[in-house]
N, C-alpha and C. Protein backbone atom coordinates (compact mmCIF):
# COMPACT_ATOMS: atom_id res chain seq x y z
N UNK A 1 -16.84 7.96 2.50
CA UNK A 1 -15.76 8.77 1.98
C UNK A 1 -14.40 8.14 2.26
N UNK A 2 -14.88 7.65 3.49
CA UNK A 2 -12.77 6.86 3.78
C UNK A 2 -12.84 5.77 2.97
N UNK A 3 -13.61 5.16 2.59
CA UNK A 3 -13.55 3.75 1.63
C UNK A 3 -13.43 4.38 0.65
N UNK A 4 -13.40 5.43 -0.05
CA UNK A 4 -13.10 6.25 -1.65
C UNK A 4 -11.66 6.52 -1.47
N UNK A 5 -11.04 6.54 -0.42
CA UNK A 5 -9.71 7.96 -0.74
C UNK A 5 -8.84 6.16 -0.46
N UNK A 6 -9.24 5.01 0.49
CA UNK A 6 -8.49 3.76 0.42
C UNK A 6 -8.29 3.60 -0.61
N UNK A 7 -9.48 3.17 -1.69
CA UNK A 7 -9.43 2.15 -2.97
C UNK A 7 -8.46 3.33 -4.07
N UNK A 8 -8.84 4.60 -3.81
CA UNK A 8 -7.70 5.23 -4.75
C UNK A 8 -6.19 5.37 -4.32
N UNK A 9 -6.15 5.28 -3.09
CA UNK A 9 -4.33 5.49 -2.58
C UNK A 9 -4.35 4.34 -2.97
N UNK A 10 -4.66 2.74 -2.71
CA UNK A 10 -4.40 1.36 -3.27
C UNK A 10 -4.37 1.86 -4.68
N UNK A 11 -5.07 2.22 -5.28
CA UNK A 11 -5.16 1.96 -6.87
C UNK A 11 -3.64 3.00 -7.31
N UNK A 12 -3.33 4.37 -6.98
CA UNK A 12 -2.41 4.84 -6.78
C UNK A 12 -1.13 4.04 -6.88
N UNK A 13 -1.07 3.67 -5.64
CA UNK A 13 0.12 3.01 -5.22
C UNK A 13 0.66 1.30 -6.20
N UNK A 14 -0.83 1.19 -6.47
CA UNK A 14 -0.10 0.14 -7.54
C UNK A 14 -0.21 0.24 -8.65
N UNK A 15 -0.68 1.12 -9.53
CA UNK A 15 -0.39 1.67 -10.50
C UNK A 15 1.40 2.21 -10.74
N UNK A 16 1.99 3.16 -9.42
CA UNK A 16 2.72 3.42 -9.47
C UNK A 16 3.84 2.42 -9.38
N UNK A 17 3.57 0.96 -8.64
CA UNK A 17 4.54 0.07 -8.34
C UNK A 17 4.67 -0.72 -9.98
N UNK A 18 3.81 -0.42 -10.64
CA UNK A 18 3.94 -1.03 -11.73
C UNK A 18 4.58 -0.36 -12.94
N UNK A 19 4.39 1.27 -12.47
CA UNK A 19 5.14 1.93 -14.15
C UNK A 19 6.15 2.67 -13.42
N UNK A 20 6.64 3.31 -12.23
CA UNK A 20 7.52 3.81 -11.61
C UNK A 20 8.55 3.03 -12.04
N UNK A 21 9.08 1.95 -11.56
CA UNK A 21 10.53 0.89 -11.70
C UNK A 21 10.83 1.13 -13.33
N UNK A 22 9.79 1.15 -14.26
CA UNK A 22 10.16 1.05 -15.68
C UNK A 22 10.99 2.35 -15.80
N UNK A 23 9.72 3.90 -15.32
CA UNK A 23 10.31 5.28 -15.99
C UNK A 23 11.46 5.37 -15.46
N UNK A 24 11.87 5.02 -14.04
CA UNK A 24 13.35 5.66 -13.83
C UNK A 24 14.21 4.77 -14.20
N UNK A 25 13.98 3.60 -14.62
CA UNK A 25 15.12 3.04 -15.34
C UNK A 25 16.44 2.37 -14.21
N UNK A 26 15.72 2.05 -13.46
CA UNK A 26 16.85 1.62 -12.65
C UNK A 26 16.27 0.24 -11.84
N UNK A 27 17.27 -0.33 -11.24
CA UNK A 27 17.37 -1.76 -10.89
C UNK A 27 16.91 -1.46 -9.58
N UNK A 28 15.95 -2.80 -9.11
CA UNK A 28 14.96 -2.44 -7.72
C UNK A 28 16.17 -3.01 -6.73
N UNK A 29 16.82 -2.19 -5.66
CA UNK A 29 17.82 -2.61 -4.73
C UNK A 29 17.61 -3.06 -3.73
N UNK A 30 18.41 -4.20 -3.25
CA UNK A 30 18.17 -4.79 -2.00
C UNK A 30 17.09 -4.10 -0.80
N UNK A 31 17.12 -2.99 -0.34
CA UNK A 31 16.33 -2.37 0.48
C UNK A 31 14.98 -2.14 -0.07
N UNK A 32 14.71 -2.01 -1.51
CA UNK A 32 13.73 -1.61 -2.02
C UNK A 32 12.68 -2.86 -2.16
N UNK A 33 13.35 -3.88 -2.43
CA UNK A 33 13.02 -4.82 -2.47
C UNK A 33 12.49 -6.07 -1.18
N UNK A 34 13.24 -5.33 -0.21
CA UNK A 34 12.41 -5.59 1.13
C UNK A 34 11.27 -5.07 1.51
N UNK A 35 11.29 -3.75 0.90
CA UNK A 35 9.97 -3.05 1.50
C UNK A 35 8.81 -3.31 0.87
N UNK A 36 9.38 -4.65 -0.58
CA UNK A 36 8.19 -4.53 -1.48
C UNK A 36 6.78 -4.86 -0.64
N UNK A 37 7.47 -6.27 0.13
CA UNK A 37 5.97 -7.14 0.83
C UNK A 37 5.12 -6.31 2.04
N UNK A 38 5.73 -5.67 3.10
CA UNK A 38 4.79 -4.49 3.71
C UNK A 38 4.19 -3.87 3.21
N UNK A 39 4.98 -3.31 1.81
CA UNK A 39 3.79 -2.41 1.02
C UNK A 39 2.57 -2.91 0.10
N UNK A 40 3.01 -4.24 -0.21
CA UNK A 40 1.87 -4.64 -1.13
C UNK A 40 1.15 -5.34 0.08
N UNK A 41 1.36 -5.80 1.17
CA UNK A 41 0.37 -6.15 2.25
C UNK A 41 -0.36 -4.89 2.38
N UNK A 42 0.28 -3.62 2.35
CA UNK A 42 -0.42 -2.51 2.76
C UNK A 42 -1.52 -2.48 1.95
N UNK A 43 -1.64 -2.27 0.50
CA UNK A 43 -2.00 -1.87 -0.71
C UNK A 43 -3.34 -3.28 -0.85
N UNK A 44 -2.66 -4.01 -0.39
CA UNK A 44 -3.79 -5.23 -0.72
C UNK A 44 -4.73 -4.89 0.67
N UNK A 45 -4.51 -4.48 1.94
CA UNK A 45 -5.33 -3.84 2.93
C UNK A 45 -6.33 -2.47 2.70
N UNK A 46 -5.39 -1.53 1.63
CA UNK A 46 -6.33 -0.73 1.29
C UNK A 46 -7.39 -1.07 -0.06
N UNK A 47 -7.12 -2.25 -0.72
CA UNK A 47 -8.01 -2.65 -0.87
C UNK A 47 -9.29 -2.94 -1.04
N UNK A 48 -9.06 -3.53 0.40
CA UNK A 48 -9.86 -4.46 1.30
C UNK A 48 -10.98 -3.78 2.02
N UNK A 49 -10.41 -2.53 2.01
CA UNK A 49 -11.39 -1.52 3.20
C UNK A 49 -11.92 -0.74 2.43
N UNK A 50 -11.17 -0.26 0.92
CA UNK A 50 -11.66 0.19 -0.13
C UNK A 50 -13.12 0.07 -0.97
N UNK A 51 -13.19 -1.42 -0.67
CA UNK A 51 -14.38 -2.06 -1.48
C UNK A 51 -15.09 -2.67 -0.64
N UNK A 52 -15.04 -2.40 0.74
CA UNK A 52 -15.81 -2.30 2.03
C UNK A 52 -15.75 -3.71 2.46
N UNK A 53 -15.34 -4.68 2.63
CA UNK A 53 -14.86 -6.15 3.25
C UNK A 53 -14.98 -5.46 5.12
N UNK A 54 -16.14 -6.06 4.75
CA UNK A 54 -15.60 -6.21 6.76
C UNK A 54 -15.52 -7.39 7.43
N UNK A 55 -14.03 -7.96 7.52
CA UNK A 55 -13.50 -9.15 8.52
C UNK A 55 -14.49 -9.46 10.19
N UNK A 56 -14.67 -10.53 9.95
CA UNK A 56 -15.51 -10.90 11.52
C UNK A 56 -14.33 -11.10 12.10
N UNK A 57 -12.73 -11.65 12.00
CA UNK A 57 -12.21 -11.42 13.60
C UNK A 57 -11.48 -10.10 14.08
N UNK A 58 -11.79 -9.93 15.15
CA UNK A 58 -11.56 -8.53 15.47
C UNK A 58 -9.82 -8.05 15.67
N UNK A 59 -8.85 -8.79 15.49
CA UNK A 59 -7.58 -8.45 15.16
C UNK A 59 -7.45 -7.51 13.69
N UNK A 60 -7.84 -8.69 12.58
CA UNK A 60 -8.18 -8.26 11.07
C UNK A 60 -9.23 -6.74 10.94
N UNK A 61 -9.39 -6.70 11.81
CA UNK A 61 -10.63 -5.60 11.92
C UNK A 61 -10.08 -4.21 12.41
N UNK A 62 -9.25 -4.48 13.57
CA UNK A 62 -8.42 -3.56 14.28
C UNK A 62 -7.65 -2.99 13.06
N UNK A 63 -6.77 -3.92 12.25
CA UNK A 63 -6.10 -3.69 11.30
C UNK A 63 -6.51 -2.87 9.37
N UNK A 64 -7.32 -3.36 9.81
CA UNK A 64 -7.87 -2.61 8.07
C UNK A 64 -8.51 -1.75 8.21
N UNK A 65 -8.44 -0.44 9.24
CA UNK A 65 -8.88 0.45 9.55
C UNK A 65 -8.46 1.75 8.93
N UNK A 66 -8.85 2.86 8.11
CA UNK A 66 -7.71 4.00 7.93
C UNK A 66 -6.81 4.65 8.71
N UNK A 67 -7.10 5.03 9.68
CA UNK A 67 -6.25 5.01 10.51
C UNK A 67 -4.67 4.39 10.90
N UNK A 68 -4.62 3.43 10.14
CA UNK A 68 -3.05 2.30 10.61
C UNK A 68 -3.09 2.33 8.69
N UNK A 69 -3.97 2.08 8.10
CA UNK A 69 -3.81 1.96 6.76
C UNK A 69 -2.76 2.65 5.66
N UNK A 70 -3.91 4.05 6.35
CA UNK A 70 -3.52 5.11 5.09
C UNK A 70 -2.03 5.54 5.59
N UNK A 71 -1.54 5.87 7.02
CA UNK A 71 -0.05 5.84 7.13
C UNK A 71 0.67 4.81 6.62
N UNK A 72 0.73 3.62 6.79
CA UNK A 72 1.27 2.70 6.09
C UNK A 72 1.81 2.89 4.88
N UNK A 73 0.75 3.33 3.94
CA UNK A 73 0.80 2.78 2.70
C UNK A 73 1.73 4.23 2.20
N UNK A 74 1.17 5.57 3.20
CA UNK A 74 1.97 6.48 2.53
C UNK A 74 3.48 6.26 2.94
N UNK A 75 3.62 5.83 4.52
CA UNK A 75 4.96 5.85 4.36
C UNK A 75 5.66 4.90 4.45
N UNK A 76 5.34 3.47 3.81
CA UNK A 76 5.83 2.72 3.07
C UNK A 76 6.33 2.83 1.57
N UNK A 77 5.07 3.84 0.94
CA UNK A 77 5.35 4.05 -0.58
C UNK A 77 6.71 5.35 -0.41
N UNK A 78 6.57 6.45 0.28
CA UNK A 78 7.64 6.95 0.37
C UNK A 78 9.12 6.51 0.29
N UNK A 79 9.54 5.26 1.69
CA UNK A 79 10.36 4.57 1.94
C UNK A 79 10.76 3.79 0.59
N UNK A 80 10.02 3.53 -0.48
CA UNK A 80 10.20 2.60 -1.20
C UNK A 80 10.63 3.34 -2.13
N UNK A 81 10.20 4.76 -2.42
CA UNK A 81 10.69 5.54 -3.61
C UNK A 81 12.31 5.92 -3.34
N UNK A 82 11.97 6.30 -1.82
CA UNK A 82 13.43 6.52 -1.35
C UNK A 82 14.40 5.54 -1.64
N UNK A 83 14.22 4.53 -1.39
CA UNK A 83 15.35 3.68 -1.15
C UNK A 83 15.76 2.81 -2.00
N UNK A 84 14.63 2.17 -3.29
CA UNK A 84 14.67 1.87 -4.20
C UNK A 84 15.79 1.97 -5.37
């Protein structure tokens, strides 16, 4: 079940990074544009855990967990709507 709700907040979140910037019609701003790479690291992590990849070293492992994931990605994608 946690590998279903990953691959859809990833699929979510970049769906939205892709038609969001168009509908509001506005220019991606310096801040927004910093937050792009945490979030698509995020998004490419949920992924990863999404479609069940399990990393043999145990740092990578610690990390693609839901737990550190699914906050990430929500409040990275937040931060990004915000500030954008």
């Amino acid at each position: 079940m946690a590998r279903a709700v990953s691959l859809l907040v990833a699929l979510a979140l970049s769906a939205g990074l892709l038609l969001l910037p168009a509908m509001r019609g506005r220019d991606l701003t310096a801040a927004g544009h910093g937050l792009l790479t945490p979030l698509l690291l995020a998004i490419c992590g949920g992924f990863v855990h999404g479609l069940g990849y399990e990393p043999l070293q145990p740092i990578l492992r610690r990390l693609l967990r839901p737990v550190l994931l699914w906050p990430a990605m929500a409040g990275l994608g937040a931060a990004w709507w915000w500030l954008s």
